[in-house]
Protein backbone atom coordinates (compact mmCIF):
# COMPACT_ATOMS: atom_id res chain seq x y z
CA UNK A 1 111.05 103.76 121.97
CA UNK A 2 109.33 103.24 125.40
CA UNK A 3 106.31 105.92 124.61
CA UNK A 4 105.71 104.51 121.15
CA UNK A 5 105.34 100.84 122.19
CA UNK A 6 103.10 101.82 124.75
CA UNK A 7 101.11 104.10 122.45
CA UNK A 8 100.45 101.00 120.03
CA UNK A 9 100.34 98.93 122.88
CA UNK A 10 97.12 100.86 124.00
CA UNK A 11 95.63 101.02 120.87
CA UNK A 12 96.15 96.75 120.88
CA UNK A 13 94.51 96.63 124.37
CA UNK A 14 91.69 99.27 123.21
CA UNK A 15 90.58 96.69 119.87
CA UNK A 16 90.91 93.69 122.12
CA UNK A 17 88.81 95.40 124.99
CA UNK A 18 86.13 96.14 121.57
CA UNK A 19 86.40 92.64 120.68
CA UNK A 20 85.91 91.24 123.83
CA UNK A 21 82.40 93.28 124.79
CA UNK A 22 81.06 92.07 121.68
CA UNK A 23 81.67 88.49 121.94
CA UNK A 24 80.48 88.02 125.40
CA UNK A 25 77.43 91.40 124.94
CA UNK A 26 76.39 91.40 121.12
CA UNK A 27 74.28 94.64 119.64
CA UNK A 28 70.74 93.47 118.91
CA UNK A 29 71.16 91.80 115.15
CA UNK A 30 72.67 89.17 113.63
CA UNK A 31 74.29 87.90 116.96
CA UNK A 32 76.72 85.50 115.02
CA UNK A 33 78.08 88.04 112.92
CA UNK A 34 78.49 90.39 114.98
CA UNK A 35 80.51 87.97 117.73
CA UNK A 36 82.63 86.81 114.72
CA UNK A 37 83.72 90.37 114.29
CA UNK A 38 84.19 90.88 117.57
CA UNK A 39 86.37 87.84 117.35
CA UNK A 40 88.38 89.02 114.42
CA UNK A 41 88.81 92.34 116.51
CA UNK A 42 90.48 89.95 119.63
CA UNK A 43 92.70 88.43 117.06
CA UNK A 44 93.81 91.88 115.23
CA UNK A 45 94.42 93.54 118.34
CA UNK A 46 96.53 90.33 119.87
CA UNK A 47 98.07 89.97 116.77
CA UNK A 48 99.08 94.03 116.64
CA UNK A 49 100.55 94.03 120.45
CA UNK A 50 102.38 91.23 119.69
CA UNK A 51 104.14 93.10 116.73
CA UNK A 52 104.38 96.35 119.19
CA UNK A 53 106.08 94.30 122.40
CA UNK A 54 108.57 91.73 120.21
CA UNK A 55 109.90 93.13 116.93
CA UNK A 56 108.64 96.56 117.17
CA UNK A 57 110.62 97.01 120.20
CA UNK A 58 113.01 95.19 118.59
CA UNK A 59 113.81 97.62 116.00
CA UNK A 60 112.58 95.62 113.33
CA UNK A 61 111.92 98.08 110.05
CA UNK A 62 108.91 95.46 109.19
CA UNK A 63 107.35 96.29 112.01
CA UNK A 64 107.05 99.32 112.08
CA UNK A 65 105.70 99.43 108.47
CA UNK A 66 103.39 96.49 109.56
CA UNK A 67 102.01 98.17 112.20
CA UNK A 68 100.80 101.81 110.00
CA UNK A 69 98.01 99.09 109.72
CA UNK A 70 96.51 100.75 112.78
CA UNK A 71 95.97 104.44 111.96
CA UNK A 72 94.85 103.09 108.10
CA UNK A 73 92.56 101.38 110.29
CA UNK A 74 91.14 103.63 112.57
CA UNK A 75 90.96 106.76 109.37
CA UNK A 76 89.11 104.19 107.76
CA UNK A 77 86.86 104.01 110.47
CA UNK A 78 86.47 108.08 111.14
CA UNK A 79 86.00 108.52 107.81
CA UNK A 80 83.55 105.36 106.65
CA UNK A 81 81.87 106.19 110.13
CA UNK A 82 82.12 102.90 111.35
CA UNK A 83 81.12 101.15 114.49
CA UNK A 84 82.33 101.15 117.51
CA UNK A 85 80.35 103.83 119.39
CA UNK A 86 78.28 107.03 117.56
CA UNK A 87 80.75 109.82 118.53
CA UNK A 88 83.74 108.44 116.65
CA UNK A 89 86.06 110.38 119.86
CA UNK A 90 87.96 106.93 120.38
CA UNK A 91 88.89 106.56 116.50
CA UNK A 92 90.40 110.07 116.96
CA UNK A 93 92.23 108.83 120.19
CA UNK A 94 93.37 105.87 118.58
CA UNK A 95 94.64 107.18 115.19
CA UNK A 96 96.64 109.88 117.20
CA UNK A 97 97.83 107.46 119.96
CA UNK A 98 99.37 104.90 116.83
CA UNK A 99 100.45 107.83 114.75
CA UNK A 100 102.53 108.98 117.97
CA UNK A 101 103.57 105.25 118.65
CA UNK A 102 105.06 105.46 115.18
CA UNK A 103 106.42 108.51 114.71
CA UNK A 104 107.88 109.19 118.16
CA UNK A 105 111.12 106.66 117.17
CA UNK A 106 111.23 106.72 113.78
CA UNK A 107 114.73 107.47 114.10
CA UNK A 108 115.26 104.08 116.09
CA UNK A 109 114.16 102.54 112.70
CA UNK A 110 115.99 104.82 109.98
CA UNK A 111 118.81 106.20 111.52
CA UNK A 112 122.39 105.31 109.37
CA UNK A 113 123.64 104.54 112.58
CA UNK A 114 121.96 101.76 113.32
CA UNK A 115 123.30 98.09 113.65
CA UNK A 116 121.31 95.52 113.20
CA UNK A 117 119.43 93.90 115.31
């Protein structure tokens, strides 16, 4: 349980470090936009540790169906060849690093010997 929160846990603290550059540096643009994404990124990534350090941890099933938000995410990303960066590497790091965060204790969520929490 202790790899996978920290997997998803990294993956939080990678989107908020993302969000935070581009609040306080902006790419040349639309400045505005681009710090209201950057914004949204903060939030998503606070939002997504949050779930990975309480009820994650917790054993919650929710969770851990809430949180396959973050490899959706980052495929979508790879695949729409998104922003951040031009090489794409960290959307590769990041959708293996939350697959592994998920999949590592999936038993901890499905076992039929688990009580509840």
């Amino acid at each position: 349980m202790r790899s996978g929160v920290a997997c998803l846990a990294a993956v939080s603290l990678g989107i908020i470090g993302f969000g935070v550059v581009v609040v306080i540096a902006p790419p040349s643009g639309d400045a505005l936009l681009y710090r209201a994404d950057g914004l949204a990124s903060i939030g998503l990534g606070f939002f997504g540790g949050l779930l990975a350090v309480m009820p994650f941890r917790g054993r919650e099933r929710w969770a851990w169906f809430a949180l396959w938000f973050y490899p959706v995410f980052w495929v979508a990303h790879l695949v729409g060849q998104l922003p951040p960066g031009k090489d794409h590497i960290h959307q590769v790091v990041f959708i293996v690093l939350s697959l592994a965060g998920l999949l590592v204790p999936v038993r901890e969520f499905f076992s039929t010997a688990r009580t509840p929490a």
